[in-house]
C-alpha atoms as a PDB file:
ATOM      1  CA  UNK A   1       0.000   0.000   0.000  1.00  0.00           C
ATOM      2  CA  UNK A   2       3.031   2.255   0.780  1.00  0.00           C
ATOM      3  CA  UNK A   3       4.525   1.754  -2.442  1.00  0.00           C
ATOM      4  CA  UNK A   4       0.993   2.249  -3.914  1.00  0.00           C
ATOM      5  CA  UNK A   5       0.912   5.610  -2.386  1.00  0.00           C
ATOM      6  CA  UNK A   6       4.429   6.569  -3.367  1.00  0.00           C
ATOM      7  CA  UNK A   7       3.747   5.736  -6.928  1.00  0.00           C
ATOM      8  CA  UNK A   8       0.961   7.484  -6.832  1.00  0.00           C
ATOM      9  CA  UNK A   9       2.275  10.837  -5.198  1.00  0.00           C
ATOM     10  CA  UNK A  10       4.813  10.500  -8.003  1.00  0.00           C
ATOM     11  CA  UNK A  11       3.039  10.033 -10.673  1.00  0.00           C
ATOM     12  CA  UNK A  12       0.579  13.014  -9.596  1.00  0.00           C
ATOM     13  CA  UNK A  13       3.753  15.489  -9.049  1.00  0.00           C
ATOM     14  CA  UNK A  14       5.032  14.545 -12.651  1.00  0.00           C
ATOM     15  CA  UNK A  15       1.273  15.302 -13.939  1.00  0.00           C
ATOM     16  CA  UNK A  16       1.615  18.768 -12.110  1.00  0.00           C
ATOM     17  CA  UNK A  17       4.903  19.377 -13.332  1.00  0.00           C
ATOM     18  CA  UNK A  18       4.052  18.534 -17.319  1.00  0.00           C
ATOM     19  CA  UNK A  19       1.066  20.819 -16.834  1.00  0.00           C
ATOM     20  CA  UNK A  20       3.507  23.572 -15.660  1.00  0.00           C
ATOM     21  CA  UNK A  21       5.675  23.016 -18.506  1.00  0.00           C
ATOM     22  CA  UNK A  22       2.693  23.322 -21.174  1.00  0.00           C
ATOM     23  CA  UNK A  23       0.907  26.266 -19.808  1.00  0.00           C
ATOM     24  CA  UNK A  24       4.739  28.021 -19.668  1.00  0.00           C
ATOM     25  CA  UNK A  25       4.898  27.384 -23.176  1.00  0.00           C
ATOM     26  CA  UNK A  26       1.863  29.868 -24.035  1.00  0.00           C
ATOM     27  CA  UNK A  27       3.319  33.485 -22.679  1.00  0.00           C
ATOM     28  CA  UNK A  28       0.207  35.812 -23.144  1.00  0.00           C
ATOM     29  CA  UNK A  29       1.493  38.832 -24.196  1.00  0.00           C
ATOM     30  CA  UNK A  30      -0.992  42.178 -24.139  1.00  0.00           C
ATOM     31  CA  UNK A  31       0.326  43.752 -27.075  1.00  0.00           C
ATOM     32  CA  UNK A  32       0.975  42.395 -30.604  1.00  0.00           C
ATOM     33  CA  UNK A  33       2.315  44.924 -34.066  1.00  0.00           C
ATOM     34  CA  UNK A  34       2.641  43.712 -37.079  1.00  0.00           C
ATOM     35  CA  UNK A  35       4.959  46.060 -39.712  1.00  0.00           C
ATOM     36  CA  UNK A  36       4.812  45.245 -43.462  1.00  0.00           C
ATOM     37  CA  UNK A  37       7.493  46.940 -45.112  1.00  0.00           C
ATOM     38  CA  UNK A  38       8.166  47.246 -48.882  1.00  0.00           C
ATOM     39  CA  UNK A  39      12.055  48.341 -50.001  1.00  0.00           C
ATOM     40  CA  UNK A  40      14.207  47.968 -52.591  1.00  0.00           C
ATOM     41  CA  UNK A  41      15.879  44.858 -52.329  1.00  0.00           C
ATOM     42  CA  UNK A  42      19.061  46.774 -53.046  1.00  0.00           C
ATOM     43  CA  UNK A  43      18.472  48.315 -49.387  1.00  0.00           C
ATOM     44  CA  UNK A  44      17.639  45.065 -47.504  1.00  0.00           C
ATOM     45  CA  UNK A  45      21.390  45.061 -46.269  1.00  0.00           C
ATOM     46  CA  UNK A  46      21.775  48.561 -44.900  1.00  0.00           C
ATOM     47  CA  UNK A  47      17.478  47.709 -43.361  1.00  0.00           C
ATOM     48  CA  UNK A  48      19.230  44.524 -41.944  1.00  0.00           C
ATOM     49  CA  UNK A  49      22.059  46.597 -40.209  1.00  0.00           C
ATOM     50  CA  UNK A  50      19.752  48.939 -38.696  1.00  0.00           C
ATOM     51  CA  UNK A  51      17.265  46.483 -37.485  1.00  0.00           C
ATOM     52  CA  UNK A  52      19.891  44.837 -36.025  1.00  0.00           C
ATOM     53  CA  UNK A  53      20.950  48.553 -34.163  1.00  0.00           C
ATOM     54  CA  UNK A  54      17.450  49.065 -33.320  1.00  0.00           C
ATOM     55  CA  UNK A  55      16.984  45.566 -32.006  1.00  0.00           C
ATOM     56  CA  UNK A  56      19.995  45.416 -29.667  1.00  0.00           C
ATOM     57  CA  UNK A  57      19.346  48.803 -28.080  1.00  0.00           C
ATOM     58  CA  UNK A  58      15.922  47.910 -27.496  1.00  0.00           C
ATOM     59  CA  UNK A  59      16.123  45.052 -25.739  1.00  0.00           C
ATOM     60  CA  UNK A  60      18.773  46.218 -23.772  1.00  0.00           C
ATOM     61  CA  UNK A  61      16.463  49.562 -22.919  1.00  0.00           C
ATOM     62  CA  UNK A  62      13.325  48.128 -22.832  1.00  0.00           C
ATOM     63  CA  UNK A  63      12.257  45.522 -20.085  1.00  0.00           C
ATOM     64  CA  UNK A  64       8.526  44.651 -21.514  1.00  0.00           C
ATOM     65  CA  UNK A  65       9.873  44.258 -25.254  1.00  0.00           C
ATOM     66  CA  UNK A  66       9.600  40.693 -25.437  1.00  0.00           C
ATOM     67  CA  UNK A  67      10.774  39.991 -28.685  1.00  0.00           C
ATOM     68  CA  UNK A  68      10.801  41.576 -32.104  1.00  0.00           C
ATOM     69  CA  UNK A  69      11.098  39.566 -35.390  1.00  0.00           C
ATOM     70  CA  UNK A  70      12.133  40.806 -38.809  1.00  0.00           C
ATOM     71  CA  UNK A  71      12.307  38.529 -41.825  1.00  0.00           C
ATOM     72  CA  UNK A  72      11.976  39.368 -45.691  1.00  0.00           C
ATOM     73  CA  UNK A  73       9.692  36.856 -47.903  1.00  0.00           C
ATOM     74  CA  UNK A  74      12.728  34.846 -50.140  1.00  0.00           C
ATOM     75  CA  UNK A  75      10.725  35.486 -52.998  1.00  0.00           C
ATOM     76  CA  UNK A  76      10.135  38.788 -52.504  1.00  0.00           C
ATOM     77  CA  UNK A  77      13.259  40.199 -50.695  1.00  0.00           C
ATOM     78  CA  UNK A  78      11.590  43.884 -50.703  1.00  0.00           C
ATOM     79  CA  UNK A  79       8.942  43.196 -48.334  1.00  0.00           C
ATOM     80  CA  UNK A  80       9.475  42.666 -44.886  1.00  0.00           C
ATOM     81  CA  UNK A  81       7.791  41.276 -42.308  1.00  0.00           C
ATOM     82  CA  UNK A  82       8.355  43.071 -38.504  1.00  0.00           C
ATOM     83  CA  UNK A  83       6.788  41.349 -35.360  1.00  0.00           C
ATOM     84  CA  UNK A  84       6.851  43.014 -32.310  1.00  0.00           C
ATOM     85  CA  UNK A  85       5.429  41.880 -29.050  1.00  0.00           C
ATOM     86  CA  UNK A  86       4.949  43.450 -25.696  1.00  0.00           C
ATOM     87  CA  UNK A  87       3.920  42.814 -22.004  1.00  0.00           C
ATOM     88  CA  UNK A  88       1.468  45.957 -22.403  1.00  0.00           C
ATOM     89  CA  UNK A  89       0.607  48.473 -24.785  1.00  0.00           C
ATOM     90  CA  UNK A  90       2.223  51.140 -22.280  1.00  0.00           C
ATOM     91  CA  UNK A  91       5.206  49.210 -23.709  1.00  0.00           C
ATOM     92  CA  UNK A  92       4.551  49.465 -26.966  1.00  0.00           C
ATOM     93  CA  UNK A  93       3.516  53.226 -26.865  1.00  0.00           C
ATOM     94  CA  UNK A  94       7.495  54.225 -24.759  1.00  0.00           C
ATOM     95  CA  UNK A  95       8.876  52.249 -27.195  1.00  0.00           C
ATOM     96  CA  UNK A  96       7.407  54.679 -29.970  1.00  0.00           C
ATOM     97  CA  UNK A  97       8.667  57.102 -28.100  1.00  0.00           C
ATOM     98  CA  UNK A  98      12.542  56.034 -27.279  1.00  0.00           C
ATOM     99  CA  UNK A  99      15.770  57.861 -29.062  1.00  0.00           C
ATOM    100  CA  UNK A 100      16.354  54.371 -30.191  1.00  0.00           C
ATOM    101  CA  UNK A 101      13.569  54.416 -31.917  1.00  0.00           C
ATOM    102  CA  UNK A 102      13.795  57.896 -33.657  1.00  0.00           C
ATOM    103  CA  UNK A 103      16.967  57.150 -34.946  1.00  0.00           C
ATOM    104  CA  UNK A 104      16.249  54.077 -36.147  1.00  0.00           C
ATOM    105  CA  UNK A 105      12.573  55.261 -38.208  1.00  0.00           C
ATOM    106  CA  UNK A 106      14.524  58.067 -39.688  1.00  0.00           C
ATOM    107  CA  UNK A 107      17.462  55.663 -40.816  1.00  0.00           C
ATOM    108  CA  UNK A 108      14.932  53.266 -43.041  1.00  0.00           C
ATOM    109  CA  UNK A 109      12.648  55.643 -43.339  1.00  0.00           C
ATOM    110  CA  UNK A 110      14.425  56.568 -47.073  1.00  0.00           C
ATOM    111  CA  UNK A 111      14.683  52.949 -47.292  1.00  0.00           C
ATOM    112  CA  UNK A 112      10.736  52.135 -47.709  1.00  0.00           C
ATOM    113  CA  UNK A 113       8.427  52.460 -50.517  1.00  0.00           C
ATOM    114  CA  UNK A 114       5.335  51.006 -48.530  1.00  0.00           C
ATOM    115  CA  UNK A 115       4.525  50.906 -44.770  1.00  0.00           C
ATOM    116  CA  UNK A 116       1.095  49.130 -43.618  1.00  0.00           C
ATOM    117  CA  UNK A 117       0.901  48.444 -39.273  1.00  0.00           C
ATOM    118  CA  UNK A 118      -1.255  46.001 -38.025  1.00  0.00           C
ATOM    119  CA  UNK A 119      -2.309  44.781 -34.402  1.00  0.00           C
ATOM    120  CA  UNK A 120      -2.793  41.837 -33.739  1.00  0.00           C
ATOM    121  CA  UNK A 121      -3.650  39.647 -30.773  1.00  0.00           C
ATOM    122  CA  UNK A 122      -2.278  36.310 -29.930  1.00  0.00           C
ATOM    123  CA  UNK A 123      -4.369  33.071 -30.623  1.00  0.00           C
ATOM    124  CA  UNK A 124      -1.460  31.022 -28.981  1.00  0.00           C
ATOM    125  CA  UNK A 125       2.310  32.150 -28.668  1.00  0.00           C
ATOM    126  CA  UNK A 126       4.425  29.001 -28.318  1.00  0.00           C
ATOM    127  CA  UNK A 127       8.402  29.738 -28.199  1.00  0.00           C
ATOM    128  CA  UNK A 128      11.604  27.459 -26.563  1.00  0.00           C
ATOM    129  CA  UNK A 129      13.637  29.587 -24.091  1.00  0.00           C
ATOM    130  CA  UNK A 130      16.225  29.953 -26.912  1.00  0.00           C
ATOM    131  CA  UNK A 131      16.816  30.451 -30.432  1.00  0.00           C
ATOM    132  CA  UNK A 132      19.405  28.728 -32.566  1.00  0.00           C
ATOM    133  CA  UNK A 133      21.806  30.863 -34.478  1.00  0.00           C
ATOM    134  CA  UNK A 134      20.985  29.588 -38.296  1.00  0.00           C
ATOM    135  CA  UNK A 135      17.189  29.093 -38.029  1.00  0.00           C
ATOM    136  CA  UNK A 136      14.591  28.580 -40.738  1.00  0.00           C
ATOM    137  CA  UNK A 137      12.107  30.686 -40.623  1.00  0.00           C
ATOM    138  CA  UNK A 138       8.670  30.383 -42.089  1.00  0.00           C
ATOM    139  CA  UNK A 139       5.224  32.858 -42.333  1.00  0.00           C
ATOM    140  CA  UNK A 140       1.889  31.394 -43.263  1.00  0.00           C
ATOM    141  CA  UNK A 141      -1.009  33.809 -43.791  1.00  0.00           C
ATOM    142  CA  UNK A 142      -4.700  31.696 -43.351  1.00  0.00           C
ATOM    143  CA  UNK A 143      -7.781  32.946 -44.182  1.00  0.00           C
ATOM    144  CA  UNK A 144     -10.876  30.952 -41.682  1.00  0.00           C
ATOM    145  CA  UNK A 145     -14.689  30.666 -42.008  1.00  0.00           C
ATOM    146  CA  UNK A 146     -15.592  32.572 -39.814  1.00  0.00           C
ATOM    147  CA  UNK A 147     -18.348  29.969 -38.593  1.00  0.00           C
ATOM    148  CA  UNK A 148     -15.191  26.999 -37.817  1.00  0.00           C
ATOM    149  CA  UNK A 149     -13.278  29.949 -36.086  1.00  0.00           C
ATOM    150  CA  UNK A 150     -13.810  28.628 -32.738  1.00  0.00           C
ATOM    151  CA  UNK A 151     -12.817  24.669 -33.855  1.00  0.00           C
ATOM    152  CA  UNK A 152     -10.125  26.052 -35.657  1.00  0.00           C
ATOM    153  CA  UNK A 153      -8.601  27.655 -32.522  1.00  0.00           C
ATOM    154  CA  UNK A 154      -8.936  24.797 -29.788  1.00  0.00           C
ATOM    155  CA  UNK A 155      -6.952  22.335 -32.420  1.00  0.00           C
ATOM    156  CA  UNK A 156      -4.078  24.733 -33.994  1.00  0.00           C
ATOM    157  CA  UNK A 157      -3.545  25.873 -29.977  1.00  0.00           C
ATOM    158  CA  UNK A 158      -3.301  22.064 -29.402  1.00  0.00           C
ATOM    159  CA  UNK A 159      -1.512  21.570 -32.435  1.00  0.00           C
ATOM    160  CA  UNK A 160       1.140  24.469 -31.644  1.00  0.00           C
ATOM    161  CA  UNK A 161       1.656  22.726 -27.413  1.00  0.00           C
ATOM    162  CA  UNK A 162       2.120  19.297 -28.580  1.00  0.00           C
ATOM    163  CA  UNK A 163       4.866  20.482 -31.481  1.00  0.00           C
ATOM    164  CA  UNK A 164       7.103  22.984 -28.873  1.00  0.00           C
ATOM    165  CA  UNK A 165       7.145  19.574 -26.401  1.00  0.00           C
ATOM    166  CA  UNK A 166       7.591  17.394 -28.749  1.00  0.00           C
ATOM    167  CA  UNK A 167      10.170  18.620 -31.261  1.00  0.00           C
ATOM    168  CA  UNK A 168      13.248  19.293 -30.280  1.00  0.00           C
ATOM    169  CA  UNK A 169      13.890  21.018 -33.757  1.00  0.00           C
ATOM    170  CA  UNK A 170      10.307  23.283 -33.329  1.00  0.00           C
ATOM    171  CA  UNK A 171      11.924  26.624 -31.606  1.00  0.00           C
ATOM    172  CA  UNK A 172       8.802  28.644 -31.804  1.00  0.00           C
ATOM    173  CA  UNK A 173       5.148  28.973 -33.374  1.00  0.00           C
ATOM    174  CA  UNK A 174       3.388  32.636 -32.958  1.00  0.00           C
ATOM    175  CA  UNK A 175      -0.205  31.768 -34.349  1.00  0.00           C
ATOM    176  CA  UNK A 176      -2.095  35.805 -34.157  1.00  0.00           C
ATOM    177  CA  UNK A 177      -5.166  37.089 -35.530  1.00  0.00           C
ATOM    178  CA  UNK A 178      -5.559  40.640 -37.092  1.00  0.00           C
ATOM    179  CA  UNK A 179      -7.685  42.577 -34.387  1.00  0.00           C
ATOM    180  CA  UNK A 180     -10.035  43.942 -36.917  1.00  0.00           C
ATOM    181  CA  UNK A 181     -10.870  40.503 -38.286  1.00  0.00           C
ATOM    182  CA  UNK A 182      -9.501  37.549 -35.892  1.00  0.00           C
ATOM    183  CA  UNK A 183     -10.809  35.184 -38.985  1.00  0.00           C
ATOM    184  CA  UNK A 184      -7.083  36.161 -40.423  1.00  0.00           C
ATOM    185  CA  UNK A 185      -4.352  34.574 -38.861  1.00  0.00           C
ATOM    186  CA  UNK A 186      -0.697  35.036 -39.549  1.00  0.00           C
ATOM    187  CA  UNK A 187       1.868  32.344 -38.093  1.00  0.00           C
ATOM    188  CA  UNK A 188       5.655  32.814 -37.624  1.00  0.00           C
ATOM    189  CA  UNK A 189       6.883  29.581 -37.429  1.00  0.00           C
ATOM    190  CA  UNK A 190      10.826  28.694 -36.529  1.00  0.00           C
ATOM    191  CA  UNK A 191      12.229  25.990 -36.896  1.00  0.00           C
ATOM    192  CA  UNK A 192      16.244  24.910 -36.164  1.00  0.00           C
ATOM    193  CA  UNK A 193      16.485  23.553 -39.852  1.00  0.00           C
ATOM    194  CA  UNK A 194      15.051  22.497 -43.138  1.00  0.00           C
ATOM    195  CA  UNK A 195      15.174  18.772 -41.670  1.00  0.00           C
ATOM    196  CA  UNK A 196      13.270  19.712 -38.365  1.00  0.00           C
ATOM    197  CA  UNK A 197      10.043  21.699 -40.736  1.00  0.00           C
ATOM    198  CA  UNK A 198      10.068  18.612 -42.694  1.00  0.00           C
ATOM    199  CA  UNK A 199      10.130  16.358 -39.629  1.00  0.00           C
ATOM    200  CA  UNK A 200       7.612  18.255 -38.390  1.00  0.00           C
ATOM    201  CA  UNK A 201       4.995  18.490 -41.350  1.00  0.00           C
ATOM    202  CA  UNK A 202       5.333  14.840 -40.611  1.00  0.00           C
ATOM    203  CA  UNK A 203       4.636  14.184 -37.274  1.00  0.00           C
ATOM    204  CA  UNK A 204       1.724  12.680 -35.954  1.00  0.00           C
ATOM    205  CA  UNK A 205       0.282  15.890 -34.280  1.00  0.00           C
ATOM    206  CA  UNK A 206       0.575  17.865 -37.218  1.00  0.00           C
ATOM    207  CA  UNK A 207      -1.195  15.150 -39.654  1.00  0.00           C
ATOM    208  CA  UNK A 208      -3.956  15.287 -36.920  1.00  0.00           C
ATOM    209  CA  UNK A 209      -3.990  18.872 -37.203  1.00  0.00           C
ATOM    210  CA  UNK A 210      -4.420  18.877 -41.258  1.00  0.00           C
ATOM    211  CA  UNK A 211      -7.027  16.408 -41.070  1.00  0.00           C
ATOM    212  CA  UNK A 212      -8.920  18.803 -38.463  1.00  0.00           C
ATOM    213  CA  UNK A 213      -8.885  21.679 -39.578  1.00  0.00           C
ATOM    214  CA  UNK A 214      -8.858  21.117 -44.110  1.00  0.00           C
ATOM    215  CA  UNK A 215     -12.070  22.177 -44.190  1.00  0.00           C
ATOM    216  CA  UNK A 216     -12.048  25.330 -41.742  1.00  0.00           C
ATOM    217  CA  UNK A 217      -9.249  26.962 -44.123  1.00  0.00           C
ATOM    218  CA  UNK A 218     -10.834  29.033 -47.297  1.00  0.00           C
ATOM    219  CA  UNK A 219      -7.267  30.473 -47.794  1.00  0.00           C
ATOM    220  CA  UNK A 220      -3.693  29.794 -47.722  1.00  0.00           C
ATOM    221  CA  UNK A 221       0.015  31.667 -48.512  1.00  0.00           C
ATOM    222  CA  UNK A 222       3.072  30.069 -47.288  1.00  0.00           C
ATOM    223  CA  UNK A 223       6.239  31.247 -47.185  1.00  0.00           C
ATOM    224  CA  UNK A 224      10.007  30.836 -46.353  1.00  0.00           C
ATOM    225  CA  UNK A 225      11.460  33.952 -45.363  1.00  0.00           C
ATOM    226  CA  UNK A 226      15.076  35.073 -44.499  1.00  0.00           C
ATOM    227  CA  UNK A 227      15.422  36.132 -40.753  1.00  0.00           C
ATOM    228  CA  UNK A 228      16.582  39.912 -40.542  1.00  0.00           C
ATOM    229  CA  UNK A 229      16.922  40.264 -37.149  1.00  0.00           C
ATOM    230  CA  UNK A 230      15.325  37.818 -34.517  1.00  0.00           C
ATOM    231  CA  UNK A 231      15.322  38.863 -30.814  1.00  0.00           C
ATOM    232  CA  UNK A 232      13.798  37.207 -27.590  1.00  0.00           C
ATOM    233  CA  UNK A 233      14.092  38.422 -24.424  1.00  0.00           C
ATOM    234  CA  UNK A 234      16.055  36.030 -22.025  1.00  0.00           C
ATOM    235  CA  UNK A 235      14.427  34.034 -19.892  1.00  0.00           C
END
């Protein structure tokens, strides 16, 4: 009966501690920007440099600045794709505000042809404590009837857990929803390598997801992107 009991108490505290572990996997950050930028490609360098500026003094400066993404489509080096999340929109609004900031919106500023912002809120922000220094990294843009929105959610947000403890090679999903229509969903997916996205398309979880969700999805763009700057805020 002792050794029932012990067994037991065990197997309960390694229940608690996996359910720790998942619900630290979902961060739920208050504040969510989303920066499309169109350049000249023959500018993406110098853009790169001073994201990379921007991004260091930033997170350095700014304790709620949780992490801020930059990648350029590889088919379309001009535009750029900026994602910026916050503890708060206070955050968000002093980071507006900083000299780091200024200097770096005047700097690109002659860079950019086209600038559209978008907020966003999360639908479930999954991320490992690090990133690896050559990632792939990966955007999808979906388009969901509106009247599967709610079954879409519960399985990518199960879909999104089960990959970030189960793949070593998954670094971090960011599934969001444009605020002014949360039936448009932009993911930015990162993965270690080309071998870990294809390992993952091909795990069980994500076949489960697929089968799910097919009909839900009325539109679909996928892309690989090359990561500009990519900063997370240590853990």
């Amino acid at each position: 009966m002792k050794r029932f009991a012990l067994g037991t108490a065990i197997a309960v505290a390694l229940a608690v501690l996996v359910w720790r572990l998942a619900v630290a996997q979902e961060p739920r950050p208050a504040y969510l920007q989303l920066a499309i930028l169109d350049m000249d490609a023959t500018r993406l360098d110098a853009f790169k440099v001073a994201a990379a500026e921007h991004a260091a003094a930033a997170g350095q400066a700014e304790p709620d600045l949780l992490a801020l993404y930059a990648v350029s489509e590889r088919d379309n080096p001009g535009r750029v794709r900026v994602l910026e999340i916050y503890a708060n929109e206070a955050a968000y609004r002093a980071h507006l505000a900083s000299s780091h900031y200024q200097t770096f919106a005047s700097t690109i500023r002659p860079m950019l042809t086209d600038r559209r912002l978008l907020a966003l809120q999360p639908v479930f922000i999954g991320t490992k404590s690090a990133l690896p220094s050559s990632p792939q990294v990966r955007v999808a843009e979906l388009d969901i009837a509106p009247q599967h929105l709610a079954a879409y959610t519960t399985a990518v947000r199960e879909e999104i857990a089960d990959s970030i403890r189960l793949e070593h090679g998954v670094i971090a999903i960011h599934a969001t929803a444009l605020a002014s229509d949360p039936a448009k969903l932009m993911f930015l997916e990162i993965y270690a390598d080309e071998a870990a996205y294809q390992s993952h398309i091909a795990s069980p979880h994500f076949k489960k997801y697929v089968a799910t969700t097919a009909s839900f999805i009325t539109g679909r763009r996928l892309m690989v992107t090359e990561p500009l700057v990519l900063y997370k805020k240590p853990q």
